[in-house]
Protein backbone atom coordinates (compact mmCIF):
# COMPACT_ATOMS: atom_id res chain seq x y z
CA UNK A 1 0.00 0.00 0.00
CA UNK A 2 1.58 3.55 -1.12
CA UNK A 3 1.73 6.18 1.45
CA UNK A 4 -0.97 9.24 1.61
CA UNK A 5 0.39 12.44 1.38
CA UNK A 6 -0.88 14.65 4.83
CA UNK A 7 1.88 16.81 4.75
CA UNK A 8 1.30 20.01 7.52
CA UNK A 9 3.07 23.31 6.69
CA UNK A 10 2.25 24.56 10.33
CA UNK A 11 5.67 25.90 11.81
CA UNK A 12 7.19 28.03 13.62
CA UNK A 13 9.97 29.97 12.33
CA UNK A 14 10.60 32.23 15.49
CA UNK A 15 10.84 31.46 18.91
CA UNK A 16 9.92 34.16 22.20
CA UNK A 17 10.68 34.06 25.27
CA UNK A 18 8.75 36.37 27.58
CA UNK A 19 9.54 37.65 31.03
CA UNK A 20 7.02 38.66 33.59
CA UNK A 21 6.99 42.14 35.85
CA UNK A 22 9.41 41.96 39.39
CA UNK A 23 7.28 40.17 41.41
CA UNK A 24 8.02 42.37 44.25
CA UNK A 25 6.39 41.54 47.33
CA UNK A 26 2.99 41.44 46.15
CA UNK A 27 -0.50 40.83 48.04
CA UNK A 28 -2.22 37.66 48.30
CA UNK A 29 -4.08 36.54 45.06
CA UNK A 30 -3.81 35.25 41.51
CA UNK A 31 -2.35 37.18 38.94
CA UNK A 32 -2.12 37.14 34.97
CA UNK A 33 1.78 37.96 34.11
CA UNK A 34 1.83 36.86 30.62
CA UNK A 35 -0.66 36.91 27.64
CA UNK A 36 -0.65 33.49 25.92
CA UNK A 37 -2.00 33.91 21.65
CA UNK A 38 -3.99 31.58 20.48
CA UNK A 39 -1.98 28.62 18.49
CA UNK A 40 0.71 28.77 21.06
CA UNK A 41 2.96 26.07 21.96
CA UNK A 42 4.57 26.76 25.55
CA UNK A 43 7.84 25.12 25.99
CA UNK A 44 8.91 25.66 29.15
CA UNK A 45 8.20 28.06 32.14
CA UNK A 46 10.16 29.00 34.52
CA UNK A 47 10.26 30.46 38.28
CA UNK A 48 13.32 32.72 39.28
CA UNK A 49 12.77 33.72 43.25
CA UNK A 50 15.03 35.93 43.98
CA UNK A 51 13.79 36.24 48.12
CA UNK A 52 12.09 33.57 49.34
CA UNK A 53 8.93 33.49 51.63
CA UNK A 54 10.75 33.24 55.13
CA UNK A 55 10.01 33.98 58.42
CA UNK A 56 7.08 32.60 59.35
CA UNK A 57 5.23 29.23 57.84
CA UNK A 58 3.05 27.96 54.55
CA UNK A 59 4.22 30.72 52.12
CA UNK A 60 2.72 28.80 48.58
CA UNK A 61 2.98 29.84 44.90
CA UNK A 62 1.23 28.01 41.87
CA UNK A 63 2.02 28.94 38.58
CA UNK A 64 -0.91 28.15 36.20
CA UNK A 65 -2.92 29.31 33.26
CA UNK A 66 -6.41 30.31 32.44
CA UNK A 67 -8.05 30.74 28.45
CA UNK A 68 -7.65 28.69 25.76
CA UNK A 69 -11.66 27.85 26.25
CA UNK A 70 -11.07 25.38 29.43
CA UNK A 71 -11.43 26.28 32.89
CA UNK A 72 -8.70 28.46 34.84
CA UNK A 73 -5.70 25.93 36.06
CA UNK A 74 -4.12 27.81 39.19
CA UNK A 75 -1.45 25.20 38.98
CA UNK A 76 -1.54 23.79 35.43
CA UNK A 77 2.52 24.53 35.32
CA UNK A 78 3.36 23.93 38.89
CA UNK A 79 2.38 23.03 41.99
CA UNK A 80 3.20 24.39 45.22
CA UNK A 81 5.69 21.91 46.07
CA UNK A 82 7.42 22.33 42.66
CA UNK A 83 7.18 26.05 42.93
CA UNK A 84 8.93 25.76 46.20
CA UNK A 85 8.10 29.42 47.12
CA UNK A 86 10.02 29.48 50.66
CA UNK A 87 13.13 28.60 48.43
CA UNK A 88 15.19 31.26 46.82
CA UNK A 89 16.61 29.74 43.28
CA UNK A 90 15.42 28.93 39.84
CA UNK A 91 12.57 25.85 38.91
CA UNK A 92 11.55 24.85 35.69
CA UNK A 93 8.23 23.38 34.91
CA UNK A 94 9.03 19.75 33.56
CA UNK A 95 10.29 18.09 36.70
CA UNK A 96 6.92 18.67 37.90
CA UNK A 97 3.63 16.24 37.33
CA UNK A 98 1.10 19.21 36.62
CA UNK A 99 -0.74 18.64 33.44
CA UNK A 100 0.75 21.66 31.72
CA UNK A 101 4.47 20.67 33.07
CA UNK A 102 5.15 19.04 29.61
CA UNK A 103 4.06 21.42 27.19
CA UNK A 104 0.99 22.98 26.62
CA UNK A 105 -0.98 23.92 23.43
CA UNK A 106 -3.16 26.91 23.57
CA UNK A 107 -5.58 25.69 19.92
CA UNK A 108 -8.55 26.98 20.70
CA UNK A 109 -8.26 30.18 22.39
CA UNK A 110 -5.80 33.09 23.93
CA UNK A 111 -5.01 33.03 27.44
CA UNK A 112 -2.80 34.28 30.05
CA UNK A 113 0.37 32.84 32.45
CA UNK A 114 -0.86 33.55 35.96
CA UNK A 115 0.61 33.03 39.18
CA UNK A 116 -1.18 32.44 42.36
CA UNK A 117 0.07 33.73 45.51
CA UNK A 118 -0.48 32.92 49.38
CA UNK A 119 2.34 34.16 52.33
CA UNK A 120 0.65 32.22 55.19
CA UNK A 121 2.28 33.60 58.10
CA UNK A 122 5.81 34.50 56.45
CA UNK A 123 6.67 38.06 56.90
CA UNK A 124 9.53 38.19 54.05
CA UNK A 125 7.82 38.88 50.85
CA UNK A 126 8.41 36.78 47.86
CA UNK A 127 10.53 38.57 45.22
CA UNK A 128 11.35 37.51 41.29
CA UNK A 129 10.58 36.77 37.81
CA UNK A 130 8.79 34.15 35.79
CA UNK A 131 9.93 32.95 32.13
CA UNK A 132 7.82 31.47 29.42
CA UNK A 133 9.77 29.82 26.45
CA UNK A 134 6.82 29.50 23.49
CA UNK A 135 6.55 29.67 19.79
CA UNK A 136 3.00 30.75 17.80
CA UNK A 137 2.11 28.26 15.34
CA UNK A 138 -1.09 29.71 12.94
């Protein structure tokens, strides 16, 4: 039996990298750092703290998504314990188990990078950055 042509000419010839605000000791609550276009792939995402929760106990971050027609994932990218808020360093999604931790394909709608943020009872404020590594494939 011959083979069928079904040949895709979908690809990407650029790649972006985008880089949140300084997350600079901000309140409690979910935020949207990064718009996500529709027909993007997201590579990788990654956490940069730069000061740690400390000080006190339960200081959590999530970093998630919302869009792309499904409902909001607080933690889609990582989970508090990958997130490791009350730990001053760099993380990158795909050591975690989060659905989104492998890649991520936005096909049916925009949507945003968001990170959720609780301090418990730490009185150092979290401080960084977050990264997202994506390409837009139309």
């Amino acid at each position: 039996m011959a083979n069928t042509d079904f040949i895709s000419h979908a690809a990407a010839d650029n790649f972006r990298l985008a880089r949140s605000k300084t997350l600079y000791e901000l309140a409690d609550g979910t935020y949207n750092l990064i718009h996500i276009p529709k027909f993007a792939f997201v590579f990788n995402v990654w956490f940069y703290v730069t000061t740690a929760y400390a000080g006190g106990a339960n200081g959590a971050v999530t970093i998630g998504f919302l869009g792309n027609g499904e409902s909001a994932d607080p933690d889609g990218f990582m989970d508090s314990a990958w997130a490791a808020g009350r730990v001053a360093g760099v993380k990158e999604m795909h050591g975690d188990t989060q659905p989104g931790s492998k890649g991520k394909w936005f096909m049916d709608a925009s949507g945003f990078l968001t990170i959720t943020l609780s301090k418990g009872t730490d009185s150092t404020l979290l401080q960084g950055f977050v990264f997202m590594h994506y390409a837009v494939l139309h």
